[in-house]
Protein backbone atom coordinates (compact mmCIF):
# COMPACT_ATOMS: atom_id res chain seq x y z
CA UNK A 1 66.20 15.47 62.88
CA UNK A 2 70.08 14.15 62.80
CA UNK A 3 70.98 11.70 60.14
CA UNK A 4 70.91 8.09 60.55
CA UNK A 5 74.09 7.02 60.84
CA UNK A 6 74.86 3.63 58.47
CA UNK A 7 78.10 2.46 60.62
CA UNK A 8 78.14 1.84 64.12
CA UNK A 9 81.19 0.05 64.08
CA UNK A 10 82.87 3.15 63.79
CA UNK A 11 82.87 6.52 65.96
CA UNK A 12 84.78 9.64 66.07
CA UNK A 13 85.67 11.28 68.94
CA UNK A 14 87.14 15.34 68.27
CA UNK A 15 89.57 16.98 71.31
CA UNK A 16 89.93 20.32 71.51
CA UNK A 17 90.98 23.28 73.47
CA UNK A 18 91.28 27.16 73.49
CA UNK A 19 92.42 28.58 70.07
CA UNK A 20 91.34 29.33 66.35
CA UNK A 21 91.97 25.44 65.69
CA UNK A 22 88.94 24.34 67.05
CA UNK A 23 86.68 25.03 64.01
CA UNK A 24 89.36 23.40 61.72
CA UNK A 25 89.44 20.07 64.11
CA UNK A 26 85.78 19.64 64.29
CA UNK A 27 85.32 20.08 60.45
CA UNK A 28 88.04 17.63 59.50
CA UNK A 29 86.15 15.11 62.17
CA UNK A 30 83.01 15.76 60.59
CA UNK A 31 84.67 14.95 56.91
CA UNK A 32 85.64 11.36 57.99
CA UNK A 33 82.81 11.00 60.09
CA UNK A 34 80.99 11.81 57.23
CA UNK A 35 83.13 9.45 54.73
CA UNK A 36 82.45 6.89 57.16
CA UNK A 37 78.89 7.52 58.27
CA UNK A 38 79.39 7.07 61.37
CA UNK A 39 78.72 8.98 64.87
CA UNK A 40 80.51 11.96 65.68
CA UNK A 41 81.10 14.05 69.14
CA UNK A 42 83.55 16.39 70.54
CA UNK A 43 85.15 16.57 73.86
CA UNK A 44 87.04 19.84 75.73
CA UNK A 45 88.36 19.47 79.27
CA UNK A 46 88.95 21.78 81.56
CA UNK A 47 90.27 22.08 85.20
CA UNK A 48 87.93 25.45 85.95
CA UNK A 49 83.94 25.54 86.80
CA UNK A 50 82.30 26.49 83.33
CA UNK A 51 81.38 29.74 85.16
CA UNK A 52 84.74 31.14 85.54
CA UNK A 53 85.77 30.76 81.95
CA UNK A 54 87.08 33.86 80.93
CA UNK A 55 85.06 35.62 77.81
CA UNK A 56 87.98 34.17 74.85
CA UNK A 57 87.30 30.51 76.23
CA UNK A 58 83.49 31.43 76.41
CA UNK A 59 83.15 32.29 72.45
CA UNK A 60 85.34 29.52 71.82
CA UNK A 61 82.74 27.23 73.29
CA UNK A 62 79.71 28.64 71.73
CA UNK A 63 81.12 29.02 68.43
CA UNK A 64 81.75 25.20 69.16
CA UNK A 65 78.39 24.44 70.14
CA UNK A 66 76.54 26.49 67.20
CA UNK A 67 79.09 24.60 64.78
CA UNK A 68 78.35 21.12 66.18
CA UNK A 69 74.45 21.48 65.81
CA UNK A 70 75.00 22.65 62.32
CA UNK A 71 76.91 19.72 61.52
CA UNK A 72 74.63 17.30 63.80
CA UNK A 73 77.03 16.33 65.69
CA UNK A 74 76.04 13.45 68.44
CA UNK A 75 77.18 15.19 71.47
CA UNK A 76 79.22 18.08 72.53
CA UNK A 77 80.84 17.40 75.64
CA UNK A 78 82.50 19.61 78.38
CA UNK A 79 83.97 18.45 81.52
CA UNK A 80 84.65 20.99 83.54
CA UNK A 81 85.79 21.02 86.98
CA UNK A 82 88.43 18.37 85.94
CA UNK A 83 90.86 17.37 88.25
CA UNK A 84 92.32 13.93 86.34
CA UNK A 85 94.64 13.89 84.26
CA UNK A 86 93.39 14.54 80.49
CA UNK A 87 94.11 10.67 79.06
CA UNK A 88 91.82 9.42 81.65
CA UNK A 89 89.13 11.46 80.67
CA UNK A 90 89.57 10.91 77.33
CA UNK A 91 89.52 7.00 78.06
CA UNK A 92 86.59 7.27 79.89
CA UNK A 93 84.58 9.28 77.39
CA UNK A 94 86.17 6.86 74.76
CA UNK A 95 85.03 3.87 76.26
CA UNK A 96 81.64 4.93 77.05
CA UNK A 97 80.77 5.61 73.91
CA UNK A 98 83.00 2.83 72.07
CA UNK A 99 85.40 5.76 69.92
CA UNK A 100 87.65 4.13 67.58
CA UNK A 101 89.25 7.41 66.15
CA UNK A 102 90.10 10.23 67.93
CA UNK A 103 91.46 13.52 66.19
CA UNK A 104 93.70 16.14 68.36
CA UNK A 105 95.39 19.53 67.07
CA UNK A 106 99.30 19.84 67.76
CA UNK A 107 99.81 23.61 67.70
CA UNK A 108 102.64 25.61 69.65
CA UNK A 109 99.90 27.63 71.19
CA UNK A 110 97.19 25.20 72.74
CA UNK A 111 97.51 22.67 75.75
CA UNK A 112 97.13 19.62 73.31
CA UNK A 113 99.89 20.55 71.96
CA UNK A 114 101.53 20.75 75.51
CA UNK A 115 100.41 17.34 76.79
CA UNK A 116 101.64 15.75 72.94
CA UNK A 117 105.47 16.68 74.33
CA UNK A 118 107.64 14.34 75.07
CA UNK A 119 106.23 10.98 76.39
CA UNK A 120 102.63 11.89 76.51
CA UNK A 121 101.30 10.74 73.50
CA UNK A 122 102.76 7.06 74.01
CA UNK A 123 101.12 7.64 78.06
CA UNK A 124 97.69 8.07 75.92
CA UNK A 125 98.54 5.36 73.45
CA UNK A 126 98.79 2.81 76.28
CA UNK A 127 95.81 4.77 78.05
CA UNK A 128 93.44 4.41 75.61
CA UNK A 129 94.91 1.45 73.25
CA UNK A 130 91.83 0.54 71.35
CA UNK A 131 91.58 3.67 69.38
CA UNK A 132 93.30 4.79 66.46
CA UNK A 133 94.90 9.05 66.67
CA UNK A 134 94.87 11.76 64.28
CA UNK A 135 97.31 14.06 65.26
CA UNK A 136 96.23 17.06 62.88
CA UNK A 137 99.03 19.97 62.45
CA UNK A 138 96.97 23.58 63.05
CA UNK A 139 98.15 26.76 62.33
CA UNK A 140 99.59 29.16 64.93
CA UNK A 141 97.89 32.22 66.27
CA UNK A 142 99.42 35.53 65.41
CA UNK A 143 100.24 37.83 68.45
CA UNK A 144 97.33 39.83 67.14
CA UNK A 145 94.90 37.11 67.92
CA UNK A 146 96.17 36.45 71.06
CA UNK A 147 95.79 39.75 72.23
CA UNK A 148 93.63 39.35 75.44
CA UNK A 149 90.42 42.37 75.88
CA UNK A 150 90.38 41.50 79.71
CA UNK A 151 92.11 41.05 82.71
CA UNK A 152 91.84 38.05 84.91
CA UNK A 153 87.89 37.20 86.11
CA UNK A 154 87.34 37.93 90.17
CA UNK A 155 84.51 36.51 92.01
CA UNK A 156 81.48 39.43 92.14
CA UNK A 157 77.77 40.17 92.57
CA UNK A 158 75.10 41.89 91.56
CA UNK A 159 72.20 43.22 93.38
CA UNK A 160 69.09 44.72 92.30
CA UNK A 161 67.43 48.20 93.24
CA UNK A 162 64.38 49.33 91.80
CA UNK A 163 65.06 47.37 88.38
CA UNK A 164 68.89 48.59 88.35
CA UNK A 165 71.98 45.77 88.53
CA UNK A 166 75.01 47.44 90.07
CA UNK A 167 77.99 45.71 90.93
CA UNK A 168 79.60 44.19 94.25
CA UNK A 169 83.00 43.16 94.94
CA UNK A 170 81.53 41.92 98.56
CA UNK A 171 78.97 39.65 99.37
CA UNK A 172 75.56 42.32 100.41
CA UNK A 173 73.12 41.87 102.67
CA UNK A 174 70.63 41.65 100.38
CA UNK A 175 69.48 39.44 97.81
CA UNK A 176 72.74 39.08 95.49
CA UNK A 177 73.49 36.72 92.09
CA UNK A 178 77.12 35.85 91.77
CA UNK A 179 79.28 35.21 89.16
CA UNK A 180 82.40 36.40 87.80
CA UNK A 181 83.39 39.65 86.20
CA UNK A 182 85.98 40.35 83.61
CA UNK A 183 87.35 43.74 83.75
CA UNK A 184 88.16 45.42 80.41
CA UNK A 185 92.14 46.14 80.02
CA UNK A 186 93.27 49.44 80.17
CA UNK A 187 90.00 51.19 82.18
CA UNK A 188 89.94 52.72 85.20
CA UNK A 189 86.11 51.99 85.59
CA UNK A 190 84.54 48.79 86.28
CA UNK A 191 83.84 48.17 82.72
CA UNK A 192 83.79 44.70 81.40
CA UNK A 193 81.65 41.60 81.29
CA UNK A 194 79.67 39.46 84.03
CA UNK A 195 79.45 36.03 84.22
CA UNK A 196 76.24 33.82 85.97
CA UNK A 197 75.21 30.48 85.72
CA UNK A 198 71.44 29.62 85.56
CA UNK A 199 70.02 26.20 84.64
CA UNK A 200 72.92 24.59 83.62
CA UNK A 201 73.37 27.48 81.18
CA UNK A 202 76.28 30.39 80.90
CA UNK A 203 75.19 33.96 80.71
CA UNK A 204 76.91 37.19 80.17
CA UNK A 205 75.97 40.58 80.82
CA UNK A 206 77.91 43.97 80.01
CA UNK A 207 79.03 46.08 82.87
CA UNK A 208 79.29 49.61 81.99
CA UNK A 209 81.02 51.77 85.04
CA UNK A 210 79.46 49.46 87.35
CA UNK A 211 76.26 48.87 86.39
CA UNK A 212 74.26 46.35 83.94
CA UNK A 213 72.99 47.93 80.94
CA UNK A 214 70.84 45.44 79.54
CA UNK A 215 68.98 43.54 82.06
CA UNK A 216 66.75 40.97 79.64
CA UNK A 217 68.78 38.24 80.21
CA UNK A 218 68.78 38.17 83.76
CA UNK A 219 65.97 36.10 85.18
CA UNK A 220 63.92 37.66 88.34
CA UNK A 221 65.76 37.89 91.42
CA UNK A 222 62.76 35.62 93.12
CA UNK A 223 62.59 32.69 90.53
CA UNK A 224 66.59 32.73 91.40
CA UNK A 225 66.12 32.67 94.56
CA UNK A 226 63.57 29.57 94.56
CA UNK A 227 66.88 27.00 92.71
CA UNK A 228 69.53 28.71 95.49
CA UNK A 229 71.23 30.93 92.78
CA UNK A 230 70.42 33.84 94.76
CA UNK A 231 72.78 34.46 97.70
CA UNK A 232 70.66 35.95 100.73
């Protein structure tokens, strides 16, 4: 059960995006959330479906979410498939659930720090006036940890054949799931990882020279085809 929060006067509201600052944003929300007892939640935006993000952005996010319910966060919110522009999302989440602080990263490598340049932190001071900013200085990544495992996702399938998932570059005639696959760097086979949506959920599966390995994580092919997952 989360804590009761004493204040309700005050709430925190934590932005982040892709990088190793994430962790270090959310904790430093949590300390003054937690100075102030007061209600906590963290937003990331996003112009792609949650589907296509690519396996870096995926860990990102689920290291997120396993770090918000240890710290009982209120909500951890993701709006993908984003086309505003990123102060009127954050006004909108800020007024609907009354924020009065709101902590971004500035860091040479992530998009907050991108959208802080030049006039765009006095565009979301006048968007979103009734809220004081934290504008927390992160670390940046080495070019070590910015070395990317995969190449850009593409849009596949997968169909099933006597209990074995191969993969499909084009739509089959027969019962397929799509998602999106993430080829490894530097491989000449299709090794890498797929990506499906089911129930609001993401999943991933490992592709090994064209064909799913492990298979316990993907839900029958019929109870798939029952919510319209399943292309026929």
């Amino acid at each position: 059960m989360k804590h009761l929060k004493g204040r309700l006067d005050e709430s925190i509201l934590v932005c982040v995006y892709y990088g190793l600052n994430g962790e270090r944003l959310i904790r430093r929300g949590h300390k003054i959330a937690t100075m102030l007892d007061c209600p906590l939640y963290i937003l990331t935006v996003d112009s792609m479906p949650l589907e296509e993000f690519d396996p870096e952005k995926t860990n990102y996010i689920k290291s997120w979410q396993r770090l918000a319910d240890e710290l009982e966060v209120e909500d951890f919110i993701i709006k993908d498939r984003e086309r505003r522009p990123i102060q009127k999302v954050v006004r909108e989440v800020a007024t609907n659930l009354n924020i009065t602080q709101i902590i971004v990263g500035q860091s040479a490598q992530s998009r907050w720090e991108e959208i802080m340049r030049g006039s765009f932190l006095n565009v979301l001071l006048k968007e979103v006036p009734f809220v004081d900013f934290h504008i927390v200085a992160v670390k940046r990544p080495t070019e070590e940890e910015d070395f990317d495992l995969y190449e850009r996702g593409v849009r596949a399938y997968l169909t099933e054949n006597n209990g074995e998932h191969n993969l499909a570059f084009a739509c089959p005639h027969q019962p397929t799931l799509e998602g999106i696959f993430f080829k490894e760097i530097g491989t000449d086979f299709d090794n890498g990882i797929f990506k499906y949506t089911y129930d609001g959920t993401m999943y991933e599966v490992d592709v090994v020279e064209g064909r799913v390995i492990e298979t316990e994580d993907i839900p029958p092919y019929e109870k798939l085809r029952k919510k319209n997952i399943i292309i026929k």
